[in-house]
PDB file of N, CA and C in Angstrom:
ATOM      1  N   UNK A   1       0.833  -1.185   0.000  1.00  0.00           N
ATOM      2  CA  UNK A   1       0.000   0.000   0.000  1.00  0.00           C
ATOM      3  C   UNK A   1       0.874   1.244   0.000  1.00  0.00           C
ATOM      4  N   UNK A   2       0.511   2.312  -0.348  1.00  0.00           N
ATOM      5  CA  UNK A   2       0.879   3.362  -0.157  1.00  0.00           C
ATOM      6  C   UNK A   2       0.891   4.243   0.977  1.00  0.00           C
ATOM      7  N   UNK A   3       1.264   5.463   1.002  1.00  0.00           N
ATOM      8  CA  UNK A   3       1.154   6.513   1.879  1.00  0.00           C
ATOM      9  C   UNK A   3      -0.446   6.577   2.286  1.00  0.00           C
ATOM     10  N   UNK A   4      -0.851   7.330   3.323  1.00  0.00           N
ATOM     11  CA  UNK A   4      -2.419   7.573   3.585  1.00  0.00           C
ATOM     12  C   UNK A   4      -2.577   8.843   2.927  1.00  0.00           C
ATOM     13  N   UNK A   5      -3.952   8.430   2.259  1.00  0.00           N
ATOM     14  CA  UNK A   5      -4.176   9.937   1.477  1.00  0.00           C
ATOM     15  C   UNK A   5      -5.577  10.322   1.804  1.00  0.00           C
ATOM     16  N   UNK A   6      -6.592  11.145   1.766  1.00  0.00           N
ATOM     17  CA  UNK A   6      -7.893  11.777   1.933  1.00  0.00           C
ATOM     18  C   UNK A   6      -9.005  11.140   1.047  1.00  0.00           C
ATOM     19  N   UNK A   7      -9.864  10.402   1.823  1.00  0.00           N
ATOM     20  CA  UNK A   7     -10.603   9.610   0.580  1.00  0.00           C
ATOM     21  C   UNK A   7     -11.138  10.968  -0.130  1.00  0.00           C
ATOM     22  N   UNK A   8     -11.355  10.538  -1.273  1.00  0.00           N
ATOM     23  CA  UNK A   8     -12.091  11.219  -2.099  1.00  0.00           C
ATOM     24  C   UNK A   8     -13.560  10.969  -2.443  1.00  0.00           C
ATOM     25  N   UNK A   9     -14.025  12.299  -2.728  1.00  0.00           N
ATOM     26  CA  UNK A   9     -15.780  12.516  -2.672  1.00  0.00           C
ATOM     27  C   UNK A   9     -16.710  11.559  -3.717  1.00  0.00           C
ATOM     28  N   UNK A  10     -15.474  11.290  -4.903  1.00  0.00           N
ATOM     29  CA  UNK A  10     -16.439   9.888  -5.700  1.00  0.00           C
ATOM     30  C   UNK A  10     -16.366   8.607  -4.871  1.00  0.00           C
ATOM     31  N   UNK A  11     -15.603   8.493  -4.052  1.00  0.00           N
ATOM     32  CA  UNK A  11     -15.191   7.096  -3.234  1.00  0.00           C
ATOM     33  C   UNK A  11     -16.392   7.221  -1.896  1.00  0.00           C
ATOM     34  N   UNK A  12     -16.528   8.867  -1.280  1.00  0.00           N
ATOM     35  CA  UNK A  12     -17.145   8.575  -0.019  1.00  0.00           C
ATOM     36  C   UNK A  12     -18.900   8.041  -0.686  1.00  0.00           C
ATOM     37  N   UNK A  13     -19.392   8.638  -1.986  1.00  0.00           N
ATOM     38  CA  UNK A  13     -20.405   8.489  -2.215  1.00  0.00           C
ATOM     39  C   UNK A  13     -20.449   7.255  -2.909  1.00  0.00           C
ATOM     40  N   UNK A  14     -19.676   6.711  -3.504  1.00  0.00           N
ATOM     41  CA  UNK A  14     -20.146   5.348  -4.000  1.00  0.00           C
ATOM     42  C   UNK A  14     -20.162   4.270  -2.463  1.00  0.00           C
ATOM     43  N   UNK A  15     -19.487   4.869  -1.394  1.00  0.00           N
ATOM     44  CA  UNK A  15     -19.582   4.496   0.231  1.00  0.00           C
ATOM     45  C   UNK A  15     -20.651   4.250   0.022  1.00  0.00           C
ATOM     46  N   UNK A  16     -21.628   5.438   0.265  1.00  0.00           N
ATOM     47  CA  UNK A  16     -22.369   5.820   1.032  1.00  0.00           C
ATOM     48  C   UNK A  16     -23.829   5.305   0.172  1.00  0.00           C
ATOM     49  N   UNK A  17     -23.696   5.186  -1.066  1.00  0.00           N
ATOM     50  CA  UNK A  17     -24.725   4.436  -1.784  1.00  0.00           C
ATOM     51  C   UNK A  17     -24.834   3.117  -1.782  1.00  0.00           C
ATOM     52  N   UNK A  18     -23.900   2.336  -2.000  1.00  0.00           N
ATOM     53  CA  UNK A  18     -23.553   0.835  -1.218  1.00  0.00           C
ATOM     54  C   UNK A  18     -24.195   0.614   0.140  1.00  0.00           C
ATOM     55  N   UNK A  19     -23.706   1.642   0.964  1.00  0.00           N
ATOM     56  CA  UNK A  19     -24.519   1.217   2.118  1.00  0.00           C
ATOM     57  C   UNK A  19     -26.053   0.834   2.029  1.00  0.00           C
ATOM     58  N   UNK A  20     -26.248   2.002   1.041  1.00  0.00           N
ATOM     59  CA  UNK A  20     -27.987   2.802   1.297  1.00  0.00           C
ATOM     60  C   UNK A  20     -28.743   1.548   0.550  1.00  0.00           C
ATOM     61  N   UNK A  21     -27.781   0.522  -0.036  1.00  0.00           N
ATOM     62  CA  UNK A  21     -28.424  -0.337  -1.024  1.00  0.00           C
ATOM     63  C   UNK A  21     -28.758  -1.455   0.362  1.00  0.00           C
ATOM     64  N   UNK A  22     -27.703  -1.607   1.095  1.00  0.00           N
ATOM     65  CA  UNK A  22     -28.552  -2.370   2.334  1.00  0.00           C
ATOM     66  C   UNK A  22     -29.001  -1.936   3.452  1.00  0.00           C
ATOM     67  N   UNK A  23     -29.592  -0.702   3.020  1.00  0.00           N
ATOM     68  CA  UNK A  23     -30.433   0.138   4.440  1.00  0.00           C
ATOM     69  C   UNK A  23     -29.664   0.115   5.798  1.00  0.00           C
ATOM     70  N   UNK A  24     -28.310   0.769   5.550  1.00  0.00           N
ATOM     71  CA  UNK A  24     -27.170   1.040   6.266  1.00  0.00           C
ATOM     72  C   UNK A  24     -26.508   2.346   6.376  1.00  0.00           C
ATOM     73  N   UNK A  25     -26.305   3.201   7.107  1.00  0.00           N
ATOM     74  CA  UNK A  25     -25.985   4.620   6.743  1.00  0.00           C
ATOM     75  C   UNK A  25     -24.414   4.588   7.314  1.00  0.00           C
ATOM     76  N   UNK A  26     -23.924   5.904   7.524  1.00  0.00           N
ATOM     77  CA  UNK A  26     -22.202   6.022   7.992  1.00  0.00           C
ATOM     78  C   UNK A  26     -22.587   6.024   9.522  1.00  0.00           C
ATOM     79  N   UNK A  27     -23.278   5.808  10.021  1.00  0.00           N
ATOM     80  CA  UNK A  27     -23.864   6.397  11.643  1.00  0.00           C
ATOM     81  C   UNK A  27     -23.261   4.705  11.870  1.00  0.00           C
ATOM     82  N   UNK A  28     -23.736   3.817  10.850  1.00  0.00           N
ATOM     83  CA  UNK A  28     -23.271   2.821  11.867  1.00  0.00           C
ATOM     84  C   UNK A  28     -22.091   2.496  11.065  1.00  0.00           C
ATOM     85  N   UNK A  29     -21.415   2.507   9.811  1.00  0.00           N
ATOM     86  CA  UNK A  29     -20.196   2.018   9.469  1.00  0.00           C
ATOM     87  C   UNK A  29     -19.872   3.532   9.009  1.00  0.00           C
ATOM     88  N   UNK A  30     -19.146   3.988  10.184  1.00  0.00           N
ATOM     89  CA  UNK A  30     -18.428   5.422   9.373  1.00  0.00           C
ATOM     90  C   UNK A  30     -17.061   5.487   8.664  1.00  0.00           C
ATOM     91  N   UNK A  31     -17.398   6.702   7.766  1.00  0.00           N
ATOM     92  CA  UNK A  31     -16.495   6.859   6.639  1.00  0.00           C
ATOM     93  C   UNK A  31     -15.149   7.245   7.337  1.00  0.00           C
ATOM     94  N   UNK A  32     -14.124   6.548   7.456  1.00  0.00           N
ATOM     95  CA  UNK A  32     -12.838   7.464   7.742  1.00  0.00           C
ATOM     96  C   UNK A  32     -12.195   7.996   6.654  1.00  0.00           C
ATOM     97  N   UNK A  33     -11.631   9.561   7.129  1.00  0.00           N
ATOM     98  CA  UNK A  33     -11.023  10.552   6.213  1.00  0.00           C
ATOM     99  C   UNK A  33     -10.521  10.166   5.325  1.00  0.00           C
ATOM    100  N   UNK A  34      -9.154   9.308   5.479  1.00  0.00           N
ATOM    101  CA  UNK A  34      -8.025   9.075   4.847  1.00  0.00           C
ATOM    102  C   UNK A  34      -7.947   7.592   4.805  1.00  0.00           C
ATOM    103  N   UNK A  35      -7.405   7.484   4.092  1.00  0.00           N
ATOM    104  CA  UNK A  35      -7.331   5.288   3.809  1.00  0.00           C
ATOM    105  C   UNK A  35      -6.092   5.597   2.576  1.00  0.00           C
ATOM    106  N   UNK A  36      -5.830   3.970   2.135  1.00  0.00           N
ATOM    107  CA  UNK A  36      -4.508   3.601   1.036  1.00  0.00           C
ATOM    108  C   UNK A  36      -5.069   2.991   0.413  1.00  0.00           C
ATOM    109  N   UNK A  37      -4.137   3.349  -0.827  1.00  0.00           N
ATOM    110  CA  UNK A  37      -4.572   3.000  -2.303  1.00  0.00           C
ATOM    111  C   UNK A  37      -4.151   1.652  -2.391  1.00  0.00           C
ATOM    112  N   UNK A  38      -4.575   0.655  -3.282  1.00  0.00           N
ATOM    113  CA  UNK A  38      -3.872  -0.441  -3.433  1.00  0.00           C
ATOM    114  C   UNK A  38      -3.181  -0.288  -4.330  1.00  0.00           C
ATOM    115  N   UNK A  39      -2.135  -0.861  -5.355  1.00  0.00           N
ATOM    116  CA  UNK A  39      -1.568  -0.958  -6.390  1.00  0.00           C
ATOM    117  C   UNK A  39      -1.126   0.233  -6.651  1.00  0.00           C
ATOM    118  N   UNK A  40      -1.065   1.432  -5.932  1.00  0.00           N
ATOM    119  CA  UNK A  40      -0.598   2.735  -6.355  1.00  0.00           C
ATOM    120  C   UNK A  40      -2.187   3.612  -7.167  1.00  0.00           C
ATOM    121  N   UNK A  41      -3.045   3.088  -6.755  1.00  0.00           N
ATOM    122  CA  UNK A  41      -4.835   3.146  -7.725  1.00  0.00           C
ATOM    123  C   UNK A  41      -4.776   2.679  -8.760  1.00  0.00           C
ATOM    124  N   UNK A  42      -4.479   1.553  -9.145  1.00  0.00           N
ATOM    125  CA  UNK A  42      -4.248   1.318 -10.224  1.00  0.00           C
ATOM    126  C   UNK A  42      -5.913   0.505 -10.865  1.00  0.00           C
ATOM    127  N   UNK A  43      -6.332   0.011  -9.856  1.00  0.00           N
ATOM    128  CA  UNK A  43      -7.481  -0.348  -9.724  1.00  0.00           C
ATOM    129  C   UNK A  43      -8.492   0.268  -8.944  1.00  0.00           C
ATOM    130  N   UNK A  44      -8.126   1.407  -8.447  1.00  0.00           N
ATOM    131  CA  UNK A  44      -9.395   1.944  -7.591  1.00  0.00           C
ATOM    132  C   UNK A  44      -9.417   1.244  -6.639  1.00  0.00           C
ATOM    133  N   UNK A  45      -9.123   0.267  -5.754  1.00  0.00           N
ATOM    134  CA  UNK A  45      -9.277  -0.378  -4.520  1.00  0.00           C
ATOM    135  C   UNK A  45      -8.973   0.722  -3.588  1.00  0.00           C
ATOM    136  N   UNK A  46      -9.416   0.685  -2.262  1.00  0.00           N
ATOM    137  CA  UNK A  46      -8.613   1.196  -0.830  1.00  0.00           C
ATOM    138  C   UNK A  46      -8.520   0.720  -0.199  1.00  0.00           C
ATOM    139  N   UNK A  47      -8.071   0.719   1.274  1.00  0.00           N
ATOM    140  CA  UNK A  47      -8.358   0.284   2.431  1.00  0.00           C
ATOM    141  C   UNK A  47      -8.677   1.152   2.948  1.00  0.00           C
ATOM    142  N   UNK A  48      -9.484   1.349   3.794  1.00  0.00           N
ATOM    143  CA  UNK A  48     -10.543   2.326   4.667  1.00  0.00           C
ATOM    144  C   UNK A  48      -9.449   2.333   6.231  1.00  0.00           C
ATOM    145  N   UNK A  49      -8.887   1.010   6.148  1.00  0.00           N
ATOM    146  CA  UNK A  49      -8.858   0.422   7.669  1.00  0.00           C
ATOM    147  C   UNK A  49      -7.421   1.995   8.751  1.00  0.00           C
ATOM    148  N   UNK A  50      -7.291   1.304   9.125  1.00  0.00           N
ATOM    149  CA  UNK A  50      -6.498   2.299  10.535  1.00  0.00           C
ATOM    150  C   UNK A  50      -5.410   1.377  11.044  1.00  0.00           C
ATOM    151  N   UNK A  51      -4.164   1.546  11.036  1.00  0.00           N
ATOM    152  CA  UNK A  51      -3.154   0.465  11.945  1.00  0.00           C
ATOM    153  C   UNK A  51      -3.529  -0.659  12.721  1.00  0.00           C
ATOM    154  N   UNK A  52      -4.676  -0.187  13.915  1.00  0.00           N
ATOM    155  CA  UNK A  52      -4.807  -0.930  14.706  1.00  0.00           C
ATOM    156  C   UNK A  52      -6.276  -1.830  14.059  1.00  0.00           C
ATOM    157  N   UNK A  53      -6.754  -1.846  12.508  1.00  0.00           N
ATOM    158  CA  UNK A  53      -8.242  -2.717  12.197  1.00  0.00           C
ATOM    159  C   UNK A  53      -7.693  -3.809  12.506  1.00  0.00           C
ATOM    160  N   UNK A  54      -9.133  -4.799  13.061  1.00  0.00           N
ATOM    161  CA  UNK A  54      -9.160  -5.647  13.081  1.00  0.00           C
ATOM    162  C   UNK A  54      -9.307  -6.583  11.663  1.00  0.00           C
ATOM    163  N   UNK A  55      -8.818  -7.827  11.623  1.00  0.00           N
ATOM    164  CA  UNK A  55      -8.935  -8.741  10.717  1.00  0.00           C
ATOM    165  C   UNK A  55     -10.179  -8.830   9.519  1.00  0.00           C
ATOM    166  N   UNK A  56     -10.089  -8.997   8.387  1.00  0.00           N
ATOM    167  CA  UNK A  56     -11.435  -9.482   7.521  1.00  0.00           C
ATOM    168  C   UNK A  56     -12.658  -9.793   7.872  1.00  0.00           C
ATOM    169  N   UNK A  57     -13.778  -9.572   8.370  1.00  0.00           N
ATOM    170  CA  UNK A  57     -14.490 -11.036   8.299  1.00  0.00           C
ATOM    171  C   UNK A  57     -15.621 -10.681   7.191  1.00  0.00           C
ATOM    172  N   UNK A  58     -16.217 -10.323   6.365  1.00  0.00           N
ATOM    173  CA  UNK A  58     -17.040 -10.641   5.429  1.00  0.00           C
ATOM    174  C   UNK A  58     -17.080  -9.363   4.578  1.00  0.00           C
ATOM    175  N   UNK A  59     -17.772  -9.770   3.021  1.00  0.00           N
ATOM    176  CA  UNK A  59     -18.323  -8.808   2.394  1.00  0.00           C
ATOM    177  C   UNK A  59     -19.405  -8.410   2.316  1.00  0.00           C
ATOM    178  N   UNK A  60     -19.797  -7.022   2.246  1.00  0.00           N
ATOM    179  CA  UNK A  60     -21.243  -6.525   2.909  1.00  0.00           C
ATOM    180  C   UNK A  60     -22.266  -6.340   1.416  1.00  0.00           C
ATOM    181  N   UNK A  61     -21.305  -6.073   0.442  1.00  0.00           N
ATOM    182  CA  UNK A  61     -22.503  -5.847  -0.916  1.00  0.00           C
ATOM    183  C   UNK A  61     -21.053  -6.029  -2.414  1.00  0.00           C
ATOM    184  N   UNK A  62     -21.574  -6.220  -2.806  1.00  0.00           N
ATOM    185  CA  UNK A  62     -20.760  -6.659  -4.316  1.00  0.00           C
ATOM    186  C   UNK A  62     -21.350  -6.236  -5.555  1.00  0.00           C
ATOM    187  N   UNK A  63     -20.998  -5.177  -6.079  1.00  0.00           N
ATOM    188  CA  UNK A  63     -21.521  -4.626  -7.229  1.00  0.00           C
ATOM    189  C   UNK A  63     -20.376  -4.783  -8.497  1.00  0.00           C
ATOM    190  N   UNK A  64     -20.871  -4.743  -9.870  1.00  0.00           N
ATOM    191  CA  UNK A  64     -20.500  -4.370 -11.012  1.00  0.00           C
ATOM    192  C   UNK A  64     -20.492  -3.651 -11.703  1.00  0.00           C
ATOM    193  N   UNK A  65     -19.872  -3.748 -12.781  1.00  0.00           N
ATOM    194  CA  UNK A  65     -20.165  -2.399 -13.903  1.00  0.00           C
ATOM    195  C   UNK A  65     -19.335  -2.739 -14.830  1.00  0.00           C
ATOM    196  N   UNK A  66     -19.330  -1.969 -16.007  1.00  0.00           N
ATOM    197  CA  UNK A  66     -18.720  -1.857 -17.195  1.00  0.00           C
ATOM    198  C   UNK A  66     -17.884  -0.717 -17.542  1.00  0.00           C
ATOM    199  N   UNK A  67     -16.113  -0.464 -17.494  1.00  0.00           N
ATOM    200  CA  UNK A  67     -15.414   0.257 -17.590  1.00  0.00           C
ATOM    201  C   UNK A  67     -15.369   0.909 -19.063  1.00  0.00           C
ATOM    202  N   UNK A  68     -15.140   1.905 -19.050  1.00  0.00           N
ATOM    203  CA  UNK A  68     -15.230   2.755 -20.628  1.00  0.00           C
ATOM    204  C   UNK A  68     -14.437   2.252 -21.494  1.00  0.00           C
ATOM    205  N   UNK A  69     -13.616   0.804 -21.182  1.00  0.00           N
ATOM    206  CA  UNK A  69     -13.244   0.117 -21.841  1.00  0.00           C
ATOM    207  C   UNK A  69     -14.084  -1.104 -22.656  1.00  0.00           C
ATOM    208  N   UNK A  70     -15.169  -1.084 -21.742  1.00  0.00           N
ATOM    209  CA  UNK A  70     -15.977  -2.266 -21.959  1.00  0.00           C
ATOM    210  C   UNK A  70     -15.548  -3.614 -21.203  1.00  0.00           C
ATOM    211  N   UNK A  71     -14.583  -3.562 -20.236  1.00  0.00           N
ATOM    212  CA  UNK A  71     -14.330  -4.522 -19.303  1.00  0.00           C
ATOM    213  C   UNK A  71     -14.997  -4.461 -18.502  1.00  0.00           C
ATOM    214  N   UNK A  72     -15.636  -5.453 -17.428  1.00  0.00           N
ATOM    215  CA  UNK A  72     -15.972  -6.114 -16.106  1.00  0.00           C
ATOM    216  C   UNK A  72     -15.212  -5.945 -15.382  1.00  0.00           C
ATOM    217  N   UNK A  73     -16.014  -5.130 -14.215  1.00  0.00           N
ATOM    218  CA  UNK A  73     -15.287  -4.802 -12.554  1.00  0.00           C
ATOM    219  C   UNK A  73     -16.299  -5.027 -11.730  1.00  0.00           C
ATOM    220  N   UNK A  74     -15.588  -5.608 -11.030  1.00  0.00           N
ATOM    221  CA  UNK A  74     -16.549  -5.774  -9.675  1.00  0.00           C
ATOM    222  C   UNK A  74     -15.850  -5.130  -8.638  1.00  0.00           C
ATOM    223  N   UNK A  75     -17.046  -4.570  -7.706  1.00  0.00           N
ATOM    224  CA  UNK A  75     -16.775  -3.613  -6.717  1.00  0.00           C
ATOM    225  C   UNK A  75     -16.936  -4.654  -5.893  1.00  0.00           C
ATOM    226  N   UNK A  76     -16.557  -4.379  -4.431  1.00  0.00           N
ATOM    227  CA  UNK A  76     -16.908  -5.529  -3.046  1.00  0.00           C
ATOM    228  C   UNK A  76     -16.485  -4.000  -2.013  1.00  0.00           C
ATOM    229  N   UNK A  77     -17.297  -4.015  -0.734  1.00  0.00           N
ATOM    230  CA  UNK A  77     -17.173  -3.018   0.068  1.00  0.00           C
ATOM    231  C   UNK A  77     -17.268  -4.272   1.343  1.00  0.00           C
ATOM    232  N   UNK A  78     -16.376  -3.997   1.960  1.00  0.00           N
ATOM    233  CA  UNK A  78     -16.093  -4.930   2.988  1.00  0.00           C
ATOM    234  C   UNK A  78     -16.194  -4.549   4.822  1.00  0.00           C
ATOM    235  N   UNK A  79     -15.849  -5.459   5.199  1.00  0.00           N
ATOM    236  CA  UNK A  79     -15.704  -5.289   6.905  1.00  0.00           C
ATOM    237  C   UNK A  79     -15.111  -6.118   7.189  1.00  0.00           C
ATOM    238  N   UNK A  80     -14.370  -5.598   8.445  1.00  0.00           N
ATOM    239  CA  UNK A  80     -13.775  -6.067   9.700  1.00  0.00           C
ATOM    240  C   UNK A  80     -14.369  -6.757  10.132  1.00  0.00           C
ATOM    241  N   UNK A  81     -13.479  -7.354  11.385  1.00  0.00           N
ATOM    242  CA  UNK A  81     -14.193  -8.169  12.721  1.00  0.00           C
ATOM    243  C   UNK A  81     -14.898  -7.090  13.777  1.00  0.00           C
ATOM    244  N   UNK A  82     -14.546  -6.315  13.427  1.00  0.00           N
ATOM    245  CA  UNK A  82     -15.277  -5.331  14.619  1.00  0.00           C
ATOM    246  C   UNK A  82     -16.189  -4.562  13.943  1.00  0.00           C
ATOM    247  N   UNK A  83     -16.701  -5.056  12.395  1.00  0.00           N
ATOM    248  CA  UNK A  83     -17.961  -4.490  12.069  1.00  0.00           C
ATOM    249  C   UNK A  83     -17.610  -3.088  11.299  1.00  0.00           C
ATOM    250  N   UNK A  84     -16.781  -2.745  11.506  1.00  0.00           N
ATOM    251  CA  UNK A  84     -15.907  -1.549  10.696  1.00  0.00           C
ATOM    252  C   UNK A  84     -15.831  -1.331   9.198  1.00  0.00           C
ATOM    253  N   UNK A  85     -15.787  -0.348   8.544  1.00  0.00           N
ATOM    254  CA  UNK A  85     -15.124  -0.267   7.127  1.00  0.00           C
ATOM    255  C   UNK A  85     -13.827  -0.740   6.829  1.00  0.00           C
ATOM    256  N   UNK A  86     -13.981  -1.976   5.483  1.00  0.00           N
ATOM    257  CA  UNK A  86     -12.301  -2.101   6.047  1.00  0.00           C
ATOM    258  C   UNK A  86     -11.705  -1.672   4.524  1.00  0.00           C
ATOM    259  N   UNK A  87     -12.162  -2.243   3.324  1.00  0.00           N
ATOM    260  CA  UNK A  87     -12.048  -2.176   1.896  1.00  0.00           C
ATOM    261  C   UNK A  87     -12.995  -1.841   1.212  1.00  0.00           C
ATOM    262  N   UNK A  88     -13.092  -0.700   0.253  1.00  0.00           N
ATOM    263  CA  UNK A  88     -13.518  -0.970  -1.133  1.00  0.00           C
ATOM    264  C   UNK A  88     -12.828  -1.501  -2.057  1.00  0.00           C
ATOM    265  N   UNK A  89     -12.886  -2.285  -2.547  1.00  0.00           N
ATOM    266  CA  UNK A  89     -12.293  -3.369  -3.618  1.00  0.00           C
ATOM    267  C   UNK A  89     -12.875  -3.217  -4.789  1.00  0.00           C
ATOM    268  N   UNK A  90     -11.775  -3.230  -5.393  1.00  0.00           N
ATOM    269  CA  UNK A  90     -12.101  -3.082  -6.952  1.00  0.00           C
ATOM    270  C   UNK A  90     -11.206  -4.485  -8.069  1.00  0.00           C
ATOM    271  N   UNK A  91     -12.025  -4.770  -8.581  1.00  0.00           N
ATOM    272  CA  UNK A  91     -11.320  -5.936  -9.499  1.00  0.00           C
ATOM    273  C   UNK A  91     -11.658  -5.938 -10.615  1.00  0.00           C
ATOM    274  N   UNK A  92     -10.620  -5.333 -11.799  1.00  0.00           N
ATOM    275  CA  UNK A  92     -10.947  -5.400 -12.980  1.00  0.00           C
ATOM    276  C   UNK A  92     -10.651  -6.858 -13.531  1.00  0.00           C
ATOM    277  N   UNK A  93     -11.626  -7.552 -14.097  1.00  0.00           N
ATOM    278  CA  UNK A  93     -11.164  -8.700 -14.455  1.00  0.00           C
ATOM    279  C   UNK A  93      -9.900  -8.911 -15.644  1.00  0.00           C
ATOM    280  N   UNK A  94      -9.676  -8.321 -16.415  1.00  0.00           N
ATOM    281  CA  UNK A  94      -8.297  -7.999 -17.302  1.00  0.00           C
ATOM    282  C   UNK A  94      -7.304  -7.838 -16.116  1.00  0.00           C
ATOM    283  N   UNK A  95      -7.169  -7.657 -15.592  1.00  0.00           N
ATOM    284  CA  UNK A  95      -5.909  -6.872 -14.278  1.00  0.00           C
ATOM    285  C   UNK A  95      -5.803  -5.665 -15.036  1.00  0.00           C
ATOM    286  N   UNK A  96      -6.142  -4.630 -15.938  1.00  0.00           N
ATOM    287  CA  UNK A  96      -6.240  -3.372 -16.405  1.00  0.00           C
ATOM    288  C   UNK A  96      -6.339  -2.818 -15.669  1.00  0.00           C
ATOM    289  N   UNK A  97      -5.283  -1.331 -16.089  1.00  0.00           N
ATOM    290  CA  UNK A  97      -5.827  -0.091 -15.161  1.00  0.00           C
ATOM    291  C   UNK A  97      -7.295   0.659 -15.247  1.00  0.00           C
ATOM    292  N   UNK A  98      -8.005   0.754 -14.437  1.00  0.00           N
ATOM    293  CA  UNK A  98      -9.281   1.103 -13.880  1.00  0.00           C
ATOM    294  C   UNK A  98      -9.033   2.647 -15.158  1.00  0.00           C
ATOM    295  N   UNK A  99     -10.247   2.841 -16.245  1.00  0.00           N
ATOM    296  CA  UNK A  99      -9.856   3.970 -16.644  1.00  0.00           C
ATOM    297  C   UNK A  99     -10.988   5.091 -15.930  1.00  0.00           C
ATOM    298  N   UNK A 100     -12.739   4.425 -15.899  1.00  0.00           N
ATOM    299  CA  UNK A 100     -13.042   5.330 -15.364  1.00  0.00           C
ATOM    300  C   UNK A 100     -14.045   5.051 -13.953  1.00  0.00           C
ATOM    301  N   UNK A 101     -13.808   5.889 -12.852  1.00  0.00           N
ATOM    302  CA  UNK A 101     -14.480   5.295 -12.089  1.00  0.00           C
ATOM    303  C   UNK A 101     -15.898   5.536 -11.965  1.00  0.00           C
ATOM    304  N   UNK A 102     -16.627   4.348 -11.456  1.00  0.00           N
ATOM    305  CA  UNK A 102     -18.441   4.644 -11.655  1.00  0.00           C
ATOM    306  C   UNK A 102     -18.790   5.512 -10.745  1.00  0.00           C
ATOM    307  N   UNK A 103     -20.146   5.516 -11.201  1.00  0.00           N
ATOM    308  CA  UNK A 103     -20.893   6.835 -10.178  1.00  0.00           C
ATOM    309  C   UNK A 103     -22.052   5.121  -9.866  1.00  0.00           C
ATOM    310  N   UNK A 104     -22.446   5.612  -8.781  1.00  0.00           N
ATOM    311  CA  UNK A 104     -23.597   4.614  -8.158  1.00  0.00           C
ATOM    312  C   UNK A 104     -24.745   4.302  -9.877  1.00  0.00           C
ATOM    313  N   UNK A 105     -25.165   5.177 -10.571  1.00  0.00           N
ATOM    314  CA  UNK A 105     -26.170   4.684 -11.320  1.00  0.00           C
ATOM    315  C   UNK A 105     -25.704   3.346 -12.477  1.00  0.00           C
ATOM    316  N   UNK A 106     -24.208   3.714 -12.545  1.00  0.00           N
ATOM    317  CA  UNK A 106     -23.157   2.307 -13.416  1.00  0.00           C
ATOM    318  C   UNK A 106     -23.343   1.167 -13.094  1.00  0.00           C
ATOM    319  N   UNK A 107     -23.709   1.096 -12.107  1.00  0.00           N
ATOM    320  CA  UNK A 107     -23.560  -0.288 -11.233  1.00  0.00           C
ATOM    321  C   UNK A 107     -24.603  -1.105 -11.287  1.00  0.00           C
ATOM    322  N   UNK A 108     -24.697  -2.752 -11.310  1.00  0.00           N
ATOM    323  CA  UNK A 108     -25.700  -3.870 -11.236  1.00  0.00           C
ATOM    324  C   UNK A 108     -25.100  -4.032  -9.954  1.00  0.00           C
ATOM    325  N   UNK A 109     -26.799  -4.631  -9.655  1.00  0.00           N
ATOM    326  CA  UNK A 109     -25.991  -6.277  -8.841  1.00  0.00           C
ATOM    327  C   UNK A 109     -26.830  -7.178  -9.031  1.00  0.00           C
ATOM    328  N   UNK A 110     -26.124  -8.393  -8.472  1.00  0.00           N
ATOM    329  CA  UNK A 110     -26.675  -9.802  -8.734  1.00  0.00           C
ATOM    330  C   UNK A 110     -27.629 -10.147  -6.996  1.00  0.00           C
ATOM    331  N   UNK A 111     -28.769 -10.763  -7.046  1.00  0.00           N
ATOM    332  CA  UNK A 111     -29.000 -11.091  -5.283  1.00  0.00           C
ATOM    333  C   UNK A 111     -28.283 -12.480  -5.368  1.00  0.00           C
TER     334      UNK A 111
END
């Protein structure tokens, strides 16, 4: 990972719409400021987490979309063991660099 940098306002709202998709707000999984890029952003991933997060334990919603390339990405917004924000995850299936990132209306999901 990288240095910690200031999430950014397309990242807190695709947060914050993810949540809203499972009738979840930041009151109970709040947004922290700053998090790390994975790959240098090469994919849009972060980690949300803080030195001291606790471990993995599940994914909370898993969305898709179609990059202005016409590739498949799947989003995954994750948690901790302590119920926390831990990742937004991004996986372009090519391993391609992420060219553009979605806005909440881009996105499917599967139940």
């Amino acid at each position: 990972m990288e240095e910690r940098r200031k999430i950014r306002e397309n990242e807190v709202n695709l947060i914050i719409y993810l949540l809203e998709k499972l009738g979840l707000n930041t009151e109970q999984y709040p947004i922290k400021e700053e998090g790390e890029e994975y790959e240098y952003g090469k994919m849009g991933s972060i980690s949300m987490g803080n030195p001291d997060i606790s471990p993995y334990k599940d994914d909370l919603i898993q969305a898709k979309y179609k990059d202005s390339d016409g590739t498949e990405v799947f989003i995954t917004l994750t948690q901790c063991a302590k119920n926390q924000l831990l990742d937004l995850d991004f996986w372009k299936v090519d391993f391609s660099k992420l060219i553009t990132y979605p806005k909440p209306e881009d996105l499917t999901f599967t139940e």
